[in-house]
Protein backbone atom coordinates (compact mmCIF):
# COMPACT_ATOMS: atom_id res chain seq x y z
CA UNK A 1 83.59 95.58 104.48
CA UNK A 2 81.01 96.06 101.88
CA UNK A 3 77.74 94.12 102.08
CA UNK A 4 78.41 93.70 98.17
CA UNK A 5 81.79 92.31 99.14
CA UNK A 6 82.07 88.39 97.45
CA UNK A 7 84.00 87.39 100.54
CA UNK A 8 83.84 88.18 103.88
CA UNK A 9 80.84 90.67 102.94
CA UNK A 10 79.95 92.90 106.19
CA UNK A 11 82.55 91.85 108.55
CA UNK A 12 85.20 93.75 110.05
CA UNK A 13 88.30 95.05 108.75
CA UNK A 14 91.21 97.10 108.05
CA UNK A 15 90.75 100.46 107.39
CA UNK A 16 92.67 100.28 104.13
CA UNK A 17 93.87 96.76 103.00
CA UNK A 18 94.65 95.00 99.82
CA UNK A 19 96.32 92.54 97.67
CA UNK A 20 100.18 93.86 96.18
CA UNK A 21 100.36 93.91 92.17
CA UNK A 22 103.38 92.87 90.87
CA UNK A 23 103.96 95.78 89.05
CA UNK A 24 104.22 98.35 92.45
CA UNK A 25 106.42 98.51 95.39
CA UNK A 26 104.60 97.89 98.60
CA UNK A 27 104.99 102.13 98.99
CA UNK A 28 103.33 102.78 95.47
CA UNK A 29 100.78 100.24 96.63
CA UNK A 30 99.94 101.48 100.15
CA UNK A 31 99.63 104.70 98.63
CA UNK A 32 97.15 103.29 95.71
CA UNK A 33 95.00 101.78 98.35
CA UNK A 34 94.82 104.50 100.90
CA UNK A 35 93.52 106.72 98.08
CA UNK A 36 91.09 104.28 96.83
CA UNK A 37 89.47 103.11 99.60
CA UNK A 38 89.69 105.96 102.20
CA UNK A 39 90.53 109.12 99.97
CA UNK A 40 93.57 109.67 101.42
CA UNK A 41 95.71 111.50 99.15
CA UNK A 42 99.30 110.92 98.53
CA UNK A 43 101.21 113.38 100.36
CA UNK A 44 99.05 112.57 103.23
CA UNK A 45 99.73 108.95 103.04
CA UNK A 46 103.80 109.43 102.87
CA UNK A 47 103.98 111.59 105.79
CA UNK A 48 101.16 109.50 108.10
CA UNK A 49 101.53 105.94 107.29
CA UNK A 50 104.48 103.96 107.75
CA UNK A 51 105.59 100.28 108.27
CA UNK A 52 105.49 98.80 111.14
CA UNK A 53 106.08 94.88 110.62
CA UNK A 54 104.47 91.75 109.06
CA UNK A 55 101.67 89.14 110.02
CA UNK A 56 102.29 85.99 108.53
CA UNK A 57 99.36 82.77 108.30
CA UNK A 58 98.46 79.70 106.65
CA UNK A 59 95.12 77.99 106.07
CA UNK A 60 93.47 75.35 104.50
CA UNK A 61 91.78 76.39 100.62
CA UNK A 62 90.12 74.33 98.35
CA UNK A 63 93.34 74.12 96.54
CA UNK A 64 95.56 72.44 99.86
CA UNK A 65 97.47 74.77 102.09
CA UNK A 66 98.07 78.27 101.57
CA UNK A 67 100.45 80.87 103.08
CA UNK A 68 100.02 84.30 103.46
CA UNK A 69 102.76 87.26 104.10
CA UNK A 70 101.10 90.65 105.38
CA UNK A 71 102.98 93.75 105.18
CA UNK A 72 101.47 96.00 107.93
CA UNK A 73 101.39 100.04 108.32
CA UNK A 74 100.64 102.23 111.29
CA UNK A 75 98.64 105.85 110.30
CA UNK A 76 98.86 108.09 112.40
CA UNK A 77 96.37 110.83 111.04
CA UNK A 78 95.21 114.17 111.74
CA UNK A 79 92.12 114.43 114.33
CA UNK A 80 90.38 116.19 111.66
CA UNK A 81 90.48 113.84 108.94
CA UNK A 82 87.46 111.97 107.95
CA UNK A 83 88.07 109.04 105.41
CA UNK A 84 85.79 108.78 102.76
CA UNK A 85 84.69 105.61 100.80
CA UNK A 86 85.93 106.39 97.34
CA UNK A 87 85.86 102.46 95.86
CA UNK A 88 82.65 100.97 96.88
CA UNK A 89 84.70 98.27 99.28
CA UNK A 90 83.42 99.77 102.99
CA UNK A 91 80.45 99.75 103.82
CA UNK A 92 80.85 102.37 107.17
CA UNK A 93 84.47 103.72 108.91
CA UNK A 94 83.98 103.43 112.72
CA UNK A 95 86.46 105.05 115.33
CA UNK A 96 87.07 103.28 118.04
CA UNK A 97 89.03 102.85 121.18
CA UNK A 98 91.51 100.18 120.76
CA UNK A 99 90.71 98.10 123.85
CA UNK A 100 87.06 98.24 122.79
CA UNK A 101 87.66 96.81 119.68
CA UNK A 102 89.86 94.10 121.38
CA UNK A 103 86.61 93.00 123.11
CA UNK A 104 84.60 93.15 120.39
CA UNK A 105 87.02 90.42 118.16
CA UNK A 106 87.10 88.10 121.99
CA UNK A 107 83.43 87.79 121.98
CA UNK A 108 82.47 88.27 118.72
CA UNK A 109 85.67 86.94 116.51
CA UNK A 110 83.33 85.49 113.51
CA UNK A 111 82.08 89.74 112.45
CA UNK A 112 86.21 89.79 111.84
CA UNK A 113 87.70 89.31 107.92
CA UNK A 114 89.84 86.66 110.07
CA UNK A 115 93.18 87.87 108.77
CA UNK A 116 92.25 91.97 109.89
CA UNK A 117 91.94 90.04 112.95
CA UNK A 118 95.05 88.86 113.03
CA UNK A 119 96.46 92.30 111.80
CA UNK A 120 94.57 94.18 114.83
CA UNK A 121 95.93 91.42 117.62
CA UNK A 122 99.36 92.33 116.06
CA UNK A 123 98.81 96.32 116.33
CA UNK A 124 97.59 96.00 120.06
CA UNK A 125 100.48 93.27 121.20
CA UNK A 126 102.88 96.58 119.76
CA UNK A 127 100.66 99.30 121.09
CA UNK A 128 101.22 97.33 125.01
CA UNK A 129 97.33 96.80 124.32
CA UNK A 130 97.54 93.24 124.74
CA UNK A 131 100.48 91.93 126.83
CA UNK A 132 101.57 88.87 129.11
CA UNK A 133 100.05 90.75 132.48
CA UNK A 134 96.43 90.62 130.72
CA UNK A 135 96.56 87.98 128.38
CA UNK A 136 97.38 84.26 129.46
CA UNK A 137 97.74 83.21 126.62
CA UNK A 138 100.00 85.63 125.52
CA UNK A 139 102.72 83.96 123.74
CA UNK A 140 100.65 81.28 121.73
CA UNK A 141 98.52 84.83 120.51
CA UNK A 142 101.68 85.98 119.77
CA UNK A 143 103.48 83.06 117.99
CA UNK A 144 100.58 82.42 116.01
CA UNK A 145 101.32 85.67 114.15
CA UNK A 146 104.19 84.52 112.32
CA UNK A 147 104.32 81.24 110.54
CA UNK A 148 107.38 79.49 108.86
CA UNK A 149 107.04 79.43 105.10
């Protein structure tokens, strides 16, 4: 995220991410955001990036309890693409291995926006990345992605 970022400012995160108007459907949004933030354009976005589930969370705001509903997307993009910053929201795109930046959120979970974290436990759990044979706490991990609203 961007140092200049009122929230969160510097710490890790999704490669595209962002709040849903209520004037777009989540696909007119996905696409508004990949463009923005990564300069993907739109005909890339429809033919890479597709749904792949939800992360759900609550947490405790100055006003009481809050829930959140994440609708998440898999992109699977060409080798040769290169996202650009178009918005002002990243401050650096980094490209690395999955499991690496598994390790990275264990040891160093407070450099995560903590709800990308949650987002990137849910993409390796799918991916086989994080399982029950490597993980011992496998099922609280995983039943702490989806809260009851």
């Amino acid at each position: 995220r961007s140092l200049s970022k009122p929230t969160y400012a510097g710490r890790f995160d999704q490669f595209v991410a962002g709040g849903l108007p209520i004037e777009l459907s989540l696909t007119e949004n996905v696409v508004k955001e990949c463009e923005e933030e990564a300069g993907l354009d739109s005909d890339l976005v429809r033919r890479c990036v597709h749904c792949s589930g939800v992360v759900s969370y609550r947490y405790d705001s100055r006003k009481g309890l809050s829930s959140k509903t994440l609708f998440t997307y898999d992109a699977q993009l060409p080798e040769s693409f290169t996202p650009v910053n178009t918005d002002g929201e990243v401050e650096e795109f980094m490209l690395l291995p999955a499991a690496e930046v598994l390790e990275r959120l264990k040891e160093n979970s407070h450099e995560w926006k903590p709800n990308s974290a949650l987002v990137f436990i849910h993409f390796c759990i799918r991916r086989g990345i994080l399982n029950p044979e490597n993980e011992p706490d496998f099922l609280h991990i995983a039943g702490n992605l989806h809260t009851v609203h």
